[in-house]
N, C-alpha and C. Protein backbone atom coordinates (compact mmCIF):
# COMPACT_ATOMS: atom_id res chain seq x y z
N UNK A 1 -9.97 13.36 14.01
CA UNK A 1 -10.07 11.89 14.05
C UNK A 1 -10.04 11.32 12.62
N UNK A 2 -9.27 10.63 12.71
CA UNK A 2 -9.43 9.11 11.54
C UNK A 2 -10.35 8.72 11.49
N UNK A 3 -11.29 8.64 10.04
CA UNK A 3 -11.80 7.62 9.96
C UNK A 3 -11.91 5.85 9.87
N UNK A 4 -12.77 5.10 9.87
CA UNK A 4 -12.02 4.38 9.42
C UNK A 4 -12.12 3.67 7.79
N UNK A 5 -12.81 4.20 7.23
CA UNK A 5 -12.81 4.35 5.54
C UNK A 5 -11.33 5.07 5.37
N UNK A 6 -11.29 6.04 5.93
CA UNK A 6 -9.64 6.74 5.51
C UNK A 6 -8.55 5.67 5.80
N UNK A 7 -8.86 5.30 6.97
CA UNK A 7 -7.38 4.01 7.41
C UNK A 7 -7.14 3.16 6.72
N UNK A 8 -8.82 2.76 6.14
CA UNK A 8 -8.23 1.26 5.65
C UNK A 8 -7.50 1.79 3.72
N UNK A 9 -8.32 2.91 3.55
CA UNK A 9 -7.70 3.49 2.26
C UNK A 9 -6.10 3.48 2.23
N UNK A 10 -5.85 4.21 3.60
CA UNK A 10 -4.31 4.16 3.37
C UNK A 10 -3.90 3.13 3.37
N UNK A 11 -4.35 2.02 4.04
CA UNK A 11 -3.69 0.98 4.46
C UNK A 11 -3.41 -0.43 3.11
N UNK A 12 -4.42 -0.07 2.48
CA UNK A 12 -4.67 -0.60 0.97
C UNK A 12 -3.21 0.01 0.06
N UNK A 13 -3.08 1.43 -0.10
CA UNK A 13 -2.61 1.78 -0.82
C UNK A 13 -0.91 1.54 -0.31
N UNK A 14 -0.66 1.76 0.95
CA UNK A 14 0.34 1.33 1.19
C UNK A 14 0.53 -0.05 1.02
N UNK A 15 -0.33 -1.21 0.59
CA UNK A 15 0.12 -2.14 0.73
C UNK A 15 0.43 -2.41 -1.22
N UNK A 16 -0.60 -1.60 -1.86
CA UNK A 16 -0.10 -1.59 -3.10
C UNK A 16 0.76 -0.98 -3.76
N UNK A 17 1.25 0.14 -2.70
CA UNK A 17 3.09 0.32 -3.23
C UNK A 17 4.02 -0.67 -2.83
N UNK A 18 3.54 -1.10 -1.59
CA UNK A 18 4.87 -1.92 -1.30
C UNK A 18 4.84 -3.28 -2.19
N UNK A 19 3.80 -3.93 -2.61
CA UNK A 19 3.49 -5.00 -3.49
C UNK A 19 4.41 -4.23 -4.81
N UNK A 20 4.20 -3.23 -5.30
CA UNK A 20 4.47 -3.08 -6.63
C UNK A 20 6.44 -2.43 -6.50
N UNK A 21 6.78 -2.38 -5.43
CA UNK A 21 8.31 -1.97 -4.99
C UNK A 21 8.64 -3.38 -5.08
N UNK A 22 7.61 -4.46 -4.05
CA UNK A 22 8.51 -5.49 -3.94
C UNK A 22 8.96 -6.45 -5.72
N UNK A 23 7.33 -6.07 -6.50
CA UNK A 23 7.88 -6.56 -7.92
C UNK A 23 8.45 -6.24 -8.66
N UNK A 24 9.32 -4.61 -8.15
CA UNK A 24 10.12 -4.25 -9.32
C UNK A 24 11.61 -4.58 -8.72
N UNK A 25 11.45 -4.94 -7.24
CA UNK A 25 12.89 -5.06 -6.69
C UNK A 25 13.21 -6.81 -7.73
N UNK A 26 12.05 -7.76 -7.61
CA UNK A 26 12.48 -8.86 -8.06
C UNK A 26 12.64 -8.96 -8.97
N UNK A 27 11.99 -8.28 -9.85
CA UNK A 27 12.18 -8.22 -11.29
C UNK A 27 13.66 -7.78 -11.70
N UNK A 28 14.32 -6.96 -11.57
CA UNK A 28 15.72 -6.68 -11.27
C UNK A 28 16.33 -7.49 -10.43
């Protein structure tokens, strides 16, 4: 089982790659 300290970890971190993909897509 998932926790849910683990979920929201991933869920953070996936949102701070995709934040930092989406600023290098604009930046280019």
């Amino acid at each position: 089982m998932v926790s849910g300290a683990q979920l929201k970890m991933k869920c953070t971190t996936a949102l701070v790659h995709a934040k930092g993909y989406l600023e290098h897509s604009v930046i280019r």
